[in-house]
C-alpha atoms as a PDB file:
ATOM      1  CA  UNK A   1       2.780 -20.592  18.067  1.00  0.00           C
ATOM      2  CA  UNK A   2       6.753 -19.603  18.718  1.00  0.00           C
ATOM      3  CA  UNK A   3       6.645 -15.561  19.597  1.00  0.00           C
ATOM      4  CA  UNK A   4       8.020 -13.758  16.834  1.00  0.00           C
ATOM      5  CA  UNK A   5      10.237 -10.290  17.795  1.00  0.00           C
ATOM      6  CA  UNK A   6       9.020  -8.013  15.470  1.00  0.00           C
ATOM      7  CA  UNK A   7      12.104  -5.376  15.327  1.00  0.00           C
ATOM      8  CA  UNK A   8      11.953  -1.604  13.807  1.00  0.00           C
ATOM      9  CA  UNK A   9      14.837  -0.446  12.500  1.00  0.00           C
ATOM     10  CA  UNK A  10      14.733   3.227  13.039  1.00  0.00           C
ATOM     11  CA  UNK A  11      16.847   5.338  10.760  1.00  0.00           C
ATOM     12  CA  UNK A  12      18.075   9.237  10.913  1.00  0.00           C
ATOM     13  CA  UNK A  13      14.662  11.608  10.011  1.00  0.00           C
ATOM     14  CA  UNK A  14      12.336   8.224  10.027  1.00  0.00           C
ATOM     15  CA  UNK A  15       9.015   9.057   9.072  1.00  0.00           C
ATOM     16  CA  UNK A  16       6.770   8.633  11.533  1.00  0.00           C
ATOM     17  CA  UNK A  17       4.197   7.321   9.705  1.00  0.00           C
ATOM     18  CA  UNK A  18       6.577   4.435   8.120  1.00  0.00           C
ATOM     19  CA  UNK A  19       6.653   3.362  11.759  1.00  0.00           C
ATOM     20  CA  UNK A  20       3.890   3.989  13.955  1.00  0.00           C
ATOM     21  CA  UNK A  21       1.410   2.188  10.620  1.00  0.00           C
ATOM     22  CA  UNK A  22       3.377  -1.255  11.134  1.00  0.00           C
ATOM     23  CA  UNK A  23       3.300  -0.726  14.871  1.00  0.00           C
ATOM     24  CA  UNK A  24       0.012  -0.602  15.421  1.00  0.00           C
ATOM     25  CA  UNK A  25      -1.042  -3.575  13.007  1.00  0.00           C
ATOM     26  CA  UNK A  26       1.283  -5.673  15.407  1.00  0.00           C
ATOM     27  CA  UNK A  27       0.089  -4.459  18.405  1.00  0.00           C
ATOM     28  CA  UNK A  28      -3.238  -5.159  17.573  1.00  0.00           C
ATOM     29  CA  UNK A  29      -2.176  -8.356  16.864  1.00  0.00           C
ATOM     30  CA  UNK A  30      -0.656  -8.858  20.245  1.00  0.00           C
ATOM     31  CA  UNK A  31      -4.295  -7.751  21.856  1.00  0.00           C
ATOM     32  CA  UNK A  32      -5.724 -10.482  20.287  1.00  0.00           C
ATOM     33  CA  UNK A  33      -3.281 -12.786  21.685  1.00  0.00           C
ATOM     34  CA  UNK A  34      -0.929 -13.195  18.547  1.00  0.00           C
ATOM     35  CA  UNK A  35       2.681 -14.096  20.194  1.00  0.00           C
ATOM     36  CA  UNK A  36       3.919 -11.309  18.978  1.00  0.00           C
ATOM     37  CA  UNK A  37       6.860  -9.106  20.823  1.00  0.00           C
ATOM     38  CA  UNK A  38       8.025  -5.802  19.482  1.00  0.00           C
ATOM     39  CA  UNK A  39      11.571  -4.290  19.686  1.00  0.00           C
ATOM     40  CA  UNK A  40      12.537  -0.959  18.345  1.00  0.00           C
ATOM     41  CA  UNK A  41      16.078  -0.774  17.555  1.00  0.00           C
ATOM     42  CA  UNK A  42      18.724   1.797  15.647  1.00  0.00           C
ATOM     43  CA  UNK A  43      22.422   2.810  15.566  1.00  0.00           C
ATOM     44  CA  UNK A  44      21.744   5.563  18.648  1.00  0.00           C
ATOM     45  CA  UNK A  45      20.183   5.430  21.539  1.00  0.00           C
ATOM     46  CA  UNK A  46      17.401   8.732  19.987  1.00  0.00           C
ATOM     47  CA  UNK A  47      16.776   9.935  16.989  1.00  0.00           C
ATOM     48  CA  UNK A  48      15.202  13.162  15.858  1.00  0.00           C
ATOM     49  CA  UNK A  49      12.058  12.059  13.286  1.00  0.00           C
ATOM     50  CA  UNK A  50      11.505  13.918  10.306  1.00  0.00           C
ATOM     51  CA  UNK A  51       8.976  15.757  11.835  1.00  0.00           C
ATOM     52  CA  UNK A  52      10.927  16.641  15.104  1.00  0.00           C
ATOM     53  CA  UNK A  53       9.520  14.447  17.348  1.00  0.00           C
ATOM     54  CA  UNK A  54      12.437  12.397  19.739  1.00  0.00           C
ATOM     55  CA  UNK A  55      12.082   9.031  19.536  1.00  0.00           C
ATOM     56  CA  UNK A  56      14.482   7.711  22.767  1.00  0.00           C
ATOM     57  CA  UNK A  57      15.721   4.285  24.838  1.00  0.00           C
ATOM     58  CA  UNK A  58      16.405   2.193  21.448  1.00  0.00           C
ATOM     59  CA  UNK A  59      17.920  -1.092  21.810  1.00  0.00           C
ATOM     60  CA  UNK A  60      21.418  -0.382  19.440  1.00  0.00           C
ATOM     61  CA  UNK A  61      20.716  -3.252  16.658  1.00  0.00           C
ATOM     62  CA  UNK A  62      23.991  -5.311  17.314  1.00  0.00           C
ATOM     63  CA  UNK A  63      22.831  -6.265  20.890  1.00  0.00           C
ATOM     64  CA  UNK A  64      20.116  -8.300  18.595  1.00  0.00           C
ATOM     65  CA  UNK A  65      20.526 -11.557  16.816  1.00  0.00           C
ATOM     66  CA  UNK A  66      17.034 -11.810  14.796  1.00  0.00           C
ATOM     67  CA  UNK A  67      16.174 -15.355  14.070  1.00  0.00           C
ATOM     68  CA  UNK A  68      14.421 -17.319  11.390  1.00  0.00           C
ATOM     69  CA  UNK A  69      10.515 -16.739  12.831  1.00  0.00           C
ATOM     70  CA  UNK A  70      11.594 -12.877  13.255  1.00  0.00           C
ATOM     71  CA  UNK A  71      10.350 -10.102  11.292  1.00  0.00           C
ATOM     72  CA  UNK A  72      12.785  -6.833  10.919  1.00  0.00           C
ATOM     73  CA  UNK A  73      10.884  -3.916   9.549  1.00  0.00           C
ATOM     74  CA  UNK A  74      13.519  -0.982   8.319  1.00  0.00           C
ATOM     75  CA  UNK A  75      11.423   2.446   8.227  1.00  0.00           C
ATOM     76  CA  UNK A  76      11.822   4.999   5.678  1.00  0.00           C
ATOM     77  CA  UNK A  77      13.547   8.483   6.113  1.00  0.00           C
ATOM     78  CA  UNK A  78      12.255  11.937   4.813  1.00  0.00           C
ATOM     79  CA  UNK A  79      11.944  11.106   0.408  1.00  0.00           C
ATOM     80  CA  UNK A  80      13.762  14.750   0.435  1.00  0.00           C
ATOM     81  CA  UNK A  81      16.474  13.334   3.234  1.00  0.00           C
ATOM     82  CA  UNK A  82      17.677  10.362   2.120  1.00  0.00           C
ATOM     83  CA  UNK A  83      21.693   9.627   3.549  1.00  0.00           C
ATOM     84  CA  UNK A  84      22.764   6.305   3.342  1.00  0.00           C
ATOM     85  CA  UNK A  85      26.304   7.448   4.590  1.00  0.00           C
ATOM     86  CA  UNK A  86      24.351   7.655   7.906  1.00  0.00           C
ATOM     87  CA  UNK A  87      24.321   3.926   8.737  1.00  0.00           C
ATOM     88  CA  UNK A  88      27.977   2.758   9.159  1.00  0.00           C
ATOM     89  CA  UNK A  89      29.810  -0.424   7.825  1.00  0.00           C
ATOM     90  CA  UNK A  90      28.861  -2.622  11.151  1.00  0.00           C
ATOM     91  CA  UNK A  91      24.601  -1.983  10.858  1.00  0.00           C
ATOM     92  CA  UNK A  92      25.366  -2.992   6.836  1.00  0.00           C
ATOM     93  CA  UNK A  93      27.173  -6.484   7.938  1.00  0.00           C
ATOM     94  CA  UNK A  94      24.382  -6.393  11.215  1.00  0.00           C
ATOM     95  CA  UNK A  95      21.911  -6.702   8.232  1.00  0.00           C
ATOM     96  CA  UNK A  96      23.750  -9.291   6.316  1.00  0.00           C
ATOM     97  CA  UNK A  97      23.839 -11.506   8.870  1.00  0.00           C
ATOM     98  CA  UNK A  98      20.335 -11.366   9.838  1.00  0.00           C
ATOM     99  CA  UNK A  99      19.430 -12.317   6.004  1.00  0.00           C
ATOM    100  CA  UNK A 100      21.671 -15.192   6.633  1.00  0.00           C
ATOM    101  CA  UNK A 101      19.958 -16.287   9.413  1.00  0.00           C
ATOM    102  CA  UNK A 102      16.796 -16.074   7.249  1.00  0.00           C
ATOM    103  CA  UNK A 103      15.261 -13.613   9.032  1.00  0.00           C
ATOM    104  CA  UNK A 104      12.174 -11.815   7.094  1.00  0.00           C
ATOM    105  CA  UNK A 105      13.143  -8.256   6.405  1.00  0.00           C
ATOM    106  CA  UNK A 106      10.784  -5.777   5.224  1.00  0.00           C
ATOM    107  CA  UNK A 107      11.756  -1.586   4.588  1.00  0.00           C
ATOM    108  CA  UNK A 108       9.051   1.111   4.421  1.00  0.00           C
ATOM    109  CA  UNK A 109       9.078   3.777   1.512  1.00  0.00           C
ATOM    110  CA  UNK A 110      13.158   5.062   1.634  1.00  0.00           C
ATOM    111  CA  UNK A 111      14.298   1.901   3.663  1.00  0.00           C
ATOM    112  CA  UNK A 112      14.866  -0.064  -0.202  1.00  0.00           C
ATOM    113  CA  UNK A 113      17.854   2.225  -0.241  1.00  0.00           C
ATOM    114  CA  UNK A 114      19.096   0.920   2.552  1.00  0.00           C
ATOM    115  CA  UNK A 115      18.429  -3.309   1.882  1.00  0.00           C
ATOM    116  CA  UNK A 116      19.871  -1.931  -1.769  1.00  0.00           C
ATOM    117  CA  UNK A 117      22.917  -0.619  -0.625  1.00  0.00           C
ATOM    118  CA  UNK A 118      23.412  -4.073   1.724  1.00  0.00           C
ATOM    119  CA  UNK A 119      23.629  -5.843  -1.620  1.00  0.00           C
ATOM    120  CA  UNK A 120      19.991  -7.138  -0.860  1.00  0.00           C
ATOM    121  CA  UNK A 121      17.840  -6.153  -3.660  1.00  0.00           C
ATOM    122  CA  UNK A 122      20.573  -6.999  -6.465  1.00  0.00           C
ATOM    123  CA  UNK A 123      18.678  -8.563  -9.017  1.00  0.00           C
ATOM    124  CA  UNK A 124      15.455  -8.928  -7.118  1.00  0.00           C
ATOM    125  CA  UNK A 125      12.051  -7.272  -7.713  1.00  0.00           C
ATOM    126  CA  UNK A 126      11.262  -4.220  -5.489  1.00  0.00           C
ATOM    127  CA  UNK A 127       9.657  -1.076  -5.258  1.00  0.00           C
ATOM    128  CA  UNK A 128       9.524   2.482  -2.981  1.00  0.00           C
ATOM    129  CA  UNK A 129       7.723   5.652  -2.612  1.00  0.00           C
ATOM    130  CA  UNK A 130       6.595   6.965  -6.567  1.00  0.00           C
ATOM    131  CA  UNK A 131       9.261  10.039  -5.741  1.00  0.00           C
ATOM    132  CA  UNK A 132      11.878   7.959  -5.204  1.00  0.00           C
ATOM    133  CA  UNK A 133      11.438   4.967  -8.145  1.00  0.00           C
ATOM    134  CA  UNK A 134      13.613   6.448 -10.760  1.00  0.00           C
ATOM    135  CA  UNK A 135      16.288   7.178  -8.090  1.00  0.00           C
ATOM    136  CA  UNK A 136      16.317   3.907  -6.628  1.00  0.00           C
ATOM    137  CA  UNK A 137      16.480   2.554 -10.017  1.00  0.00           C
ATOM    138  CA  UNK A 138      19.682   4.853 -11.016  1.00  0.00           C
ATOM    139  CA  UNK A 139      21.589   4.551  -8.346  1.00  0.00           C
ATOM    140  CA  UNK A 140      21.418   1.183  -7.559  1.00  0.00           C
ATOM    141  CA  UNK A 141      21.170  -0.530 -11.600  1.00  0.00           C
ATOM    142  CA  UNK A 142      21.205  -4.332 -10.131  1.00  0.00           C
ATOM    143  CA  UNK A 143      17.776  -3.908  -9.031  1.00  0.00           C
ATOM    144  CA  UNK A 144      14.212  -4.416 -10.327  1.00  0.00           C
ATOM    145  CA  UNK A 145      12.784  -1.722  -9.285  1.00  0.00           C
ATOM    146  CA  UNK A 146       8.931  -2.047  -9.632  1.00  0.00           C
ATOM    147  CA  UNK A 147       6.805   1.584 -10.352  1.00  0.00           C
ATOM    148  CA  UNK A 148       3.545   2.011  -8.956  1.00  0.00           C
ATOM    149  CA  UNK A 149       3.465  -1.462  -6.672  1.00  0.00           C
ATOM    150  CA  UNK A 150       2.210  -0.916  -3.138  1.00  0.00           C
ATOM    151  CA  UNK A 151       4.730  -3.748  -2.214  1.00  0.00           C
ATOM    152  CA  UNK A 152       6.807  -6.553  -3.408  1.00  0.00           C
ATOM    153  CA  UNK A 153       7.976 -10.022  -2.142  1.00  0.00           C
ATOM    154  CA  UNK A 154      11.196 -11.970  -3.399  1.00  0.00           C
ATOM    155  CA  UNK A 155      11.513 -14.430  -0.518  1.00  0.00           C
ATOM    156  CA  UNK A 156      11.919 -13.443   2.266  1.00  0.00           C
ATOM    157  CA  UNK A 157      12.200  -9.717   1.452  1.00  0.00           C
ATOM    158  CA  UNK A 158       9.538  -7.436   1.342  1.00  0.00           C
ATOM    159  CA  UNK A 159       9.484  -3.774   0.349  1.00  0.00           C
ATOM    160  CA  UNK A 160       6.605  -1.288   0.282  1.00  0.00           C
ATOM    161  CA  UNK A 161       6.065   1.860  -1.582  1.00  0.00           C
ATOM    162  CA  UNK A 162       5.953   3.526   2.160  1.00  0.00           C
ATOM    163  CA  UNK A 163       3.372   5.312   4.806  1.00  0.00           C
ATOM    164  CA  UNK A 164      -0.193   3.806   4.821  1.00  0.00           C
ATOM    165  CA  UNK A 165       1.632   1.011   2.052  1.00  0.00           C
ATOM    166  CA  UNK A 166       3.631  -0.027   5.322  1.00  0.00           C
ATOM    167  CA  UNK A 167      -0.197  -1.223   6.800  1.00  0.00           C
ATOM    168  CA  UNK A 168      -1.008  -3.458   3.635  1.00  0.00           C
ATOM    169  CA  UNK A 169       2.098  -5.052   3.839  1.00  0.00           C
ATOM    170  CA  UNK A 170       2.144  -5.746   7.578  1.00  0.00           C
ATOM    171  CA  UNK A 171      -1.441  -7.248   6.791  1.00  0.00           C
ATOM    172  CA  UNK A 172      -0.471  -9.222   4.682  1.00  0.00           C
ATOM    173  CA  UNK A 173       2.246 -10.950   6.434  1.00  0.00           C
ATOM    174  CA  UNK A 174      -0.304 -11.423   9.381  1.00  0.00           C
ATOM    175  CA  UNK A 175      -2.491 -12.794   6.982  1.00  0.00           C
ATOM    176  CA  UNK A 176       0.007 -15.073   5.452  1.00  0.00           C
ATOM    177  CA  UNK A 177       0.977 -15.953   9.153  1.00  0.00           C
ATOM    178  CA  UNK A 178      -2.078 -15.823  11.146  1.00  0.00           C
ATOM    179  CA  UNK A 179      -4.997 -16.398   8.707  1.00  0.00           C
ATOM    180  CA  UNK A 180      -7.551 -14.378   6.951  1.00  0.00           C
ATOM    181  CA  UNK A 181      -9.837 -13.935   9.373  1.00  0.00           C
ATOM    182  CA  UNK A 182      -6.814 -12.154  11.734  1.00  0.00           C
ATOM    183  CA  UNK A 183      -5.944  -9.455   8.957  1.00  0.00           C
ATOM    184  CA  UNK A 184      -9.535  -8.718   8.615  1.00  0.00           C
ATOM    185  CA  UNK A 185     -10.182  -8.435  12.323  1.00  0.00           C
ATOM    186  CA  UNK A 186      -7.198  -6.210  12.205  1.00  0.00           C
ATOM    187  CA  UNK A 187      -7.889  -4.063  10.111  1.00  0.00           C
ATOM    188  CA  UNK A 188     -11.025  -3.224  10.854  1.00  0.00           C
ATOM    189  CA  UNK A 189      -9.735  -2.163  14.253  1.00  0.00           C
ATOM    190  CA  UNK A 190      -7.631  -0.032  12.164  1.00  0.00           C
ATOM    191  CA  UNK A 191     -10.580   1.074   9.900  1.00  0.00           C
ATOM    192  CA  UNK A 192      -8.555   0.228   7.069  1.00  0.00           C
ATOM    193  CA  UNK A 193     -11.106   0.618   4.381  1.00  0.00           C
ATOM    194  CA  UNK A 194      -9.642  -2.113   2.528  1.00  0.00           C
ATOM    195  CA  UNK A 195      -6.591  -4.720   2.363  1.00  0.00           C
ATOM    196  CA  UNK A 196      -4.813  -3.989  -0.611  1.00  0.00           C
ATOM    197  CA  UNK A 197      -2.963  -6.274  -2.807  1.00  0.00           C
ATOM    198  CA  UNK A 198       0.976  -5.514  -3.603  1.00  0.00           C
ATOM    199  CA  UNK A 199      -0.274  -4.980  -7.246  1.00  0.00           C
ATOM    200  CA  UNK A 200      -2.611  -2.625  -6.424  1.00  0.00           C
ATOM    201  CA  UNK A 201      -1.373   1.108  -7.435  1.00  0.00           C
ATOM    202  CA  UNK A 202       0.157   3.117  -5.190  1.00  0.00           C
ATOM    203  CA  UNK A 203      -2.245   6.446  -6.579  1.00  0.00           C
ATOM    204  CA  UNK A 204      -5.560   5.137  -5.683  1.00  0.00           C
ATOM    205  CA  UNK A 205      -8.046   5.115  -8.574  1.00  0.00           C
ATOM    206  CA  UNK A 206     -10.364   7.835  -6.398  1.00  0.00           C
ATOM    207  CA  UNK A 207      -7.521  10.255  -6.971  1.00  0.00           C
ATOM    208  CA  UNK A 208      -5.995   9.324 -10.847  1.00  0.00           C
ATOM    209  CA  UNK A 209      -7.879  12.159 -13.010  1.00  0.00           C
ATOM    210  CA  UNK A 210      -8.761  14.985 -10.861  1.00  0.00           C
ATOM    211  CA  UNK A 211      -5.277  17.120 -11.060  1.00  0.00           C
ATOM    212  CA  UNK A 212      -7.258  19.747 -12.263  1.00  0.00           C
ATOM    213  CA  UNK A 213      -8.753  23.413 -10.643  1.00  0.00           C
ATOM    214  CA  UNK A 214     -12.195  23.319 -12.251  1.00  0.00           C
ATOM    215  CA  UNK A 215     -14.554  22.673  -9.299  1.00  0.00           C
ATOM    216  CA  UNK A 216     -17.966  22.156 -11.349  1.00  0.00           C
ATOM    217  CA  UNK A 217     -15.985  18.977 -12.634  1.00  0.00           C
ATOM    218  CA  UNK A 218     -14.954  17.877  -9.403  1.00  0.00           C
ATOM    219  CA  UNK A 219     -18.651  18.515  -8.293  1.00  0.00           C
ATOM    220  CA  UNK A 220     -19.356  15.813 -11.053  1.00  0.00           C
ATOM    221  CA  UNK A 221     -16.557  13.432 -10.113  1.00  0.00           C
ATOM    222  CA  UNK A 222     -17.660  13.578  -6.559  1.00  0.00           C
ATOM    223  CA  UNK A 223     -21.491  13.046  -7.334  1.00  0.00           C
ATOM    224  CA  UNK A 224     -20.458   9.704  -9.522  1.00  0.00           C
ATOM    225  CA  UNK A 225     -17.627   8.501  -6.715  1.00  0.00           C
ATOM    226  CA  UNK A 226     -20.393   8.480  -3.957  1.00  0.00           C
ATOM    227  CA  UNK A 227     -23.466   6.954  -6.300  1.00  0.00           C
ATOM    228  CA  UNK A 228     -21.670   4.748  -8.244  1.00  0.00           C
ATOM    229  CA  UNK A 229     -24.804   1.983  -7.601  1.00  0.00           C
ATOM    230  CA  UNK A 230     -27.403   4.508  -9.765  1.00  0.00           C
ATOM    231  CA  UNK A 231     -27.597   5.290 -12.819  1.00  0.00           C
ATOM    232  CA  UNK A 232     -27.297   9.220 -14.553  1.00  0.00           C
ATOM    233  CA  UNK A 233     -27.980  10.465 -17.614  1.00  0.00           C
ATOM    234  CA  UNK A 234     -25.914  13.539 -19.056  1.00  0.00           C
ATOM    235  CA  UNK A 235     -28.447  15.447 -19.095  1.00  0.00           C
ATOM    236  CA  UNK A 236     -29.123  14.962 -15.138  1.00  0.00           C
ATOM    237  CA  UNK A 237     -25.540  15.228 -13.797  1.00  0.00           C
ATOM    238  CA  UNK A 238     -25.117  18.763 -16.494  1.00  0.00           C
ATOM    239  CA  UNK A 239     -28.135  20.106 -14.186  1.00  0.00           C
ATOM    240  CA  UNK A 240     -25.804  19.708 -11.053  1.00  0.00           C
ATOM    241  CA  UNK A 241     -23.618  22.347 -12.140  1.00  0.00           C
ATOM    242  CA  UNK A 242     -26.171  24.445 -14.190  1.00  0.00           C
ATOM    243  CA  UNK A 243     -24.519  23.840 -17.662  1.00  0.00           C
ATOM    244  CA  UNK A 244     -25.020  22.048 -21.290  1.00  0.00           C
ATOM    245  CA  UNK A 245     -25.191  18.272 -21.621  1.00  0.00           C
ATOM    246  CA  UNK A 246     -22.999  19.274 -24.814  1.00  0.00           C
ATOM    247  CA  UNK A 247     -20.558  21.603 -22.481  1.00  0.00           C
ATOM    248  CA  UNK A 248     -20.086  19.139 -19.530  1.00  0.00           C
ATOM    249  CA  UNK A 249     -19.097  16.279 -21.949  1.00  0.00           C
ATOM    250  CA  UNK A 250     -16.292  18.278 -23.416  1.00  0.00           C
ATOM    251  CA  UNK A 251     -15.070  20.295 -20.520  1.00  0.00           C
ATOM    252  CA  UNK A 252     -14.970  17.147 -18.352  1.00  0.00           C
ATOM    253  CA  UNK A 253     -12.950  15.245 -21.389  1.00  0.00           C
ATOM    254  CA  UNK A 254     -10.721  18.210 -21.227  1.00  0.00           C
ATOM    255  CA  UNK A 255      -9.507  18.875 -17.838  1.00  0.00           C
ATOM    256  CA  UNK A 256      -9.789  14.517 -16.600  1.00  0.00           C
ATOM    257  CA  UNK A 257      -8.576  13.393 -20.144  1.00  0.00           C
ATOM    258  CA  UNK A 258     -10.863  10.470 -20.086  1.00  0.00           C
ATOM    259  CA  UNK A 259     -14.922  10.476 -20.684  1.00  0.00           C
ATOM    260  CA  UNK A 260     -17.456   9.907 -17.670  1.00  0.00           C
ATOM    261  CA  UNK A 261     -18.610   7.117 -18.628  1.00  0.00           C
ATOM    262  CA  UNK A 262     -15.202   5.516 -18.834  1.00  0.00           C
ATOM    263  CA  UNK A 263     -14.521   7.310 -15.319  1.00  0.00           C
ATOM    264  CA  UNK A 264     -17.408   5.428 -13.889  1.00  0.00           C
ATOM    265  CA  UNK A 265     -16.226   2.514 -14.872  1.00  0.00           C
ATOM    266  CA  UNK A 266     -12.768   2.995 -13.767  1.00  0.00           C
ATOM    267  CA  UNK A 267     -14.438   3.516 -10.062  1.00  0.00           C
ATOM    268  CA  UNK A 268     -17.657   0.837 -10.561  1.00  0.00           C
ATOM    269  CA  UNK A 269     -14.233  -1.784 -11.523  1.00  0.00           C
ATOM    270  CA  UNK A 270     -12.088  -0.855  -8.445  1.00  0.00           C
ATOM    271  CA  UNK A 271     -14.883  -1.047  -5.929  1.00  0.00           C
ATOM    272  CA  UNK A 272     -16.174  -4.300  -7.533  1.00  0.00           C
ATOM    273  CA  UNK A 273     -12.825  -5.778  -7.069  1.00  0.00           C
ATOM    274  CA  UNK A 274     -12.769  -4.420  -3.074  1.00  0.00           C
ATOM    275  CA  UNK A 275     -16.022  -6.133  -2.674  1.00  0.00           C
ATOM    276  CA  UNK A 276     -15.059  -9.477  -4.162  1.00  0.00           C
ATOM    277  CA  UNK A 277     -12.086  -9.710  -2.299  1.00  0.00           C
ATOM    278  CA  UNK A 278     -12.970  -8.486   0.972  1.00  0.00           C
ATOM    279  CA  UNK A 279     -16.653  -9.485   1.545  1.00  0.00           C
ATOM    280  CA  UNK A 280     -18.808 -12.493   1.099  1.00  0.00           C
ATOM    281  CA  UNK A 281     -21.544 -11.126  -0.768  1.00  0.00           C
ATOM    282  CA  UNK A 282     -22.776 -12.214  -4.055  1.00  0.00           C
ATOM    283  CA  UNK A 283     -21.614 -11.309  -7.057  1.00  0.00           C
ATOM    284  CA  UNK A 284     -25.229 -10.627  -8.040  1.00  0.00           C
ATOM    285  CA  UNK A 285     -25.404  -8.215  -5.210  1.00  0.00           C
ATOM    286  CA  UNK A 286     -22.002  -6.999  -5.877  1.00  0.00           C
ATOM    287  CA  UNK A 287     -23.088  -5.647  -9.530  1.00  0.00           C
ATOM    288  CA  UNK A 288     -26.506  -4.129  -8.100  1.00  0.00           C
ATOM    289  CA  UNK A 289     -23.869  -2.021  -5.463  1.00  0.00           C
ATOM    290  CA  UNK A 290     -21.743  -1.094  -8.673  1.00  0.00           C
ATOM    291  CA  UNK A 291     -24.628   0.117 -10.821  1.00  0.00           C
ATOM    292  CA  UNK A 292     -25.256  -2.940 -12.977  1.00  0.00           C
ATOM    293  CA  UNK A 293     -28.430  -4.443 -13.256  1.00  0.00           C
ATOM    294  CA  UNK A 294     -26.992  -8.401 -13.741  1.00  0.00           C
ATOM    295  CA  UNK A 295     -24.122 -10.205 -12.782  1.00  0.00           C
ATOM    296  CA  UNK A 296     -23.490 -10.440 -16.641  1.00  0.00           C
ATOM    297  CA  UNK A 297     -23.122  -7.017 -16.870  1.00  0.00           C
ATOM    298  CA  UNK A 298     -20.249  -6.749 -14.081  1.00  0.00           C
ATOM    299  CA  UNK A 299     -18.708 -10.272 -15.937  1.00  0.00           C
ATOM    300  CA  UNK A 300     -18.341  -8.729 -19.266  1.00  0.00           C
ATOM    301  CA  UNK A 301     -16.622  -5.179 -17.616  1.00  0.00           C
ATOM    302  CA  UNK A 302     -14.448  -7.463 -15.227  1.00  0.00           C
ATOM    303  CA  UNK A 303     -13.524  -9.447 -18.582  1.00  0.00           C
ATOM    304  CA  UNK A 304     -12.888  -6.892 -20.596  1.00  0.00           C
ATOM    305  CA  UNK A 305     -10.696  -4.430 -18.399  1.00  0.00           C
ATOM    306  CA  UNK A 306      -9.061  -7.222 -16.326  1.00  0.00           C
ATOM    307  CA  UNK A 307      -9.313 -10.254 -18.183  1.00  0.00           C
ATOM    308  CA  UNK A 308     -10.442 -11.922 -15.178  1.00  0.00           C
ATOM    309  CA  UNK A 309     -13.444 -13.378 -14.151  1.00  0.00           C
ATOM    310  CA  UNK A 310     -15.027 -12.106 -10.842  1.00  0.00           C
ATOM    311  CA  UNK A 311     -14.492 -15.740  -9.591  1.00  0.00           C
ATOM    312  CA  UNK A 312     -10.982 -15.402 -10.544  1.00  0.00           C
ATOM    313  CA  UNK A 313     -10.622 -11.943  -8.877  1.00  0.00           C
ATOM    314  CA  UNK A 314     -12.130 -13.326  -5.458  1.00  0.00           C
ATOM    315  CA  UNK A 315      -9.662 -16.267  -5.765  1.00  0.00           C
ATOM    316  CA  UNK A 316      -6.422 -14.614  -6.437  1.00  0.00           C
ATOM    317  CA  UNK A 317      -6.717 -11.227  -4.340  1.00  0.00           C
ATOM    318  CA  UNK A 318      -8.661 -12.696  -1.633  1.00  0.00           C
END
């Protein structure tokens, strides 16, 4: 294998989580012998992170000539300190020509703005952090701007929806690079609980329906999110917080805006797709784990929420 530079881009305020998440998926892969070589470049020689923290000795980018093999990873600022007016006209043509030399360029969370404002998004699908979608959208109208995508591809650009997105998206260029078997290996290193997919929403399902104060009901939601393999009647999960079968029913309608048994199956669909797409295990097994008694069962919910067969699933995510 050729060695691939891997170079960050580091911006004004850079999040340090933008960065240090694609880091260390690289330099994981360069412990298990990947020909990987990392390079962290800017437009100064330090610059002051979001969080405080100096980040000094960066290689200024136009003493680099990224090549075709290359990856160049542009980390996002601060979503409340976005300044484009910070990188001058030369890092804008810089960029340019690296495209030209068909270099793979990839920007964490804020970093759109700045492939946008190159003239590198026009007309292309792509996506950022949720705060910053409509922004992105209005202030740069040639774009495609893609809400509630972890990440996108339109050749050889990438862009990510930003912080732990940055690690699914570096995965999955290792993965498209180095094989299956290398992401997974990598990510469990990382404990990454999961690879996700580009399509997978940025809010994960675990969180959607719980912006809410009652704690009986997140007592309930809790309960289901950590048993999801058994089955509960009403009645049993309304003795967990010492009220009416009747009462739990509509206060837990009221404050989630969805029923528990169609929040069980939101979570029993989102952890059946995990396992099909990151283990080997039958799919008979796979509905026991989700709380179905067949594989029939799990085939008719996969069907009828994701018109996809859990075959299909395994095939196309995995």
């Amino acid at each position: 294998m050729t060695k691939t530079t891997v170079y960050f881009y580091i911006p004004k305020q850079v999040t340090l989580l933008d960065l240090s998440g694609v880091v260390e998926v690289f330099q994981e892969a360069i412990g298990l012998g990947l020909e990987y070589e990392l390079q962290y470049i800017s437009s100064q020689f330090s610059i002051i992170s979001s969080s405080g923290l100096e980040l000094s000795a960066l290689t200024h980018f136009s003493k680099t000539n990224p090549q075709e093999n290359d990856l160049v990873f542009i980390a996002g600022s601060s979503t409340n300190q976005i300044d484009l007016n910070a990188e001058d006209a030369l890092f804008f043509k810089w960029l340019l020509k690296v495209n030209e030399n068909q270099t793979t360029i990839c920007s964490i969370c804020s970093g759109a703005f700045i492939l946008a404002k190159a003239g590198l998004l026009d007309h292309k699908e792509c996506t950022t952090h949720w705060k910053l979608v409509d922004k992105l959208q209005n202030d740069f109208p040639l774009v495609k701007t893609q809400k509630n995508t972890l990440f996108t591809q339109s050749g050889r650009l990438y862009t990510s929806a930003g912080i732990i997105t940055g690690i699914d998206l570096a995965l999955h260029i290792i993965e498209a690079r180095n094989g299956k078997e290398t992401a997974a290996a990598i990510a469990k290193e990382l404990v990454v609980y999961k690879r996700r997919n580009g399509n997978d929403e940025q809010e994960s399902v675990y969180l959607q329906n719980r912006n809410h104060h009652d704690e009986k009901i997140h007592i309930i939601q809790d309960w289901i999110i950590s048993n999801l393999e058994k089955t509960s009647t009403i009645d049993f999960l309304a003795e967990l917080i010492h009220i009416g079968p009747r009462n739990l029913t509509r206060i837990f309608k009221k404050q989630t805006g969805i029923t528990i048994a169609e929040y069980r199956t939101k979570l029993r669909i989102e952890k059946a797709k995990s396992l099909l797409t990151n283990s080997n295990y039958k799919i008979q097994y796979i509905a026991n784990l989700c709380g179905y008694k067949t594989s029939k069962q799990l085939r008719i919910v996969l069907e009828t929420h994701l018109d996809a067969l859990p075959t299909e699933i395994k095939n196309k995510w995995s």
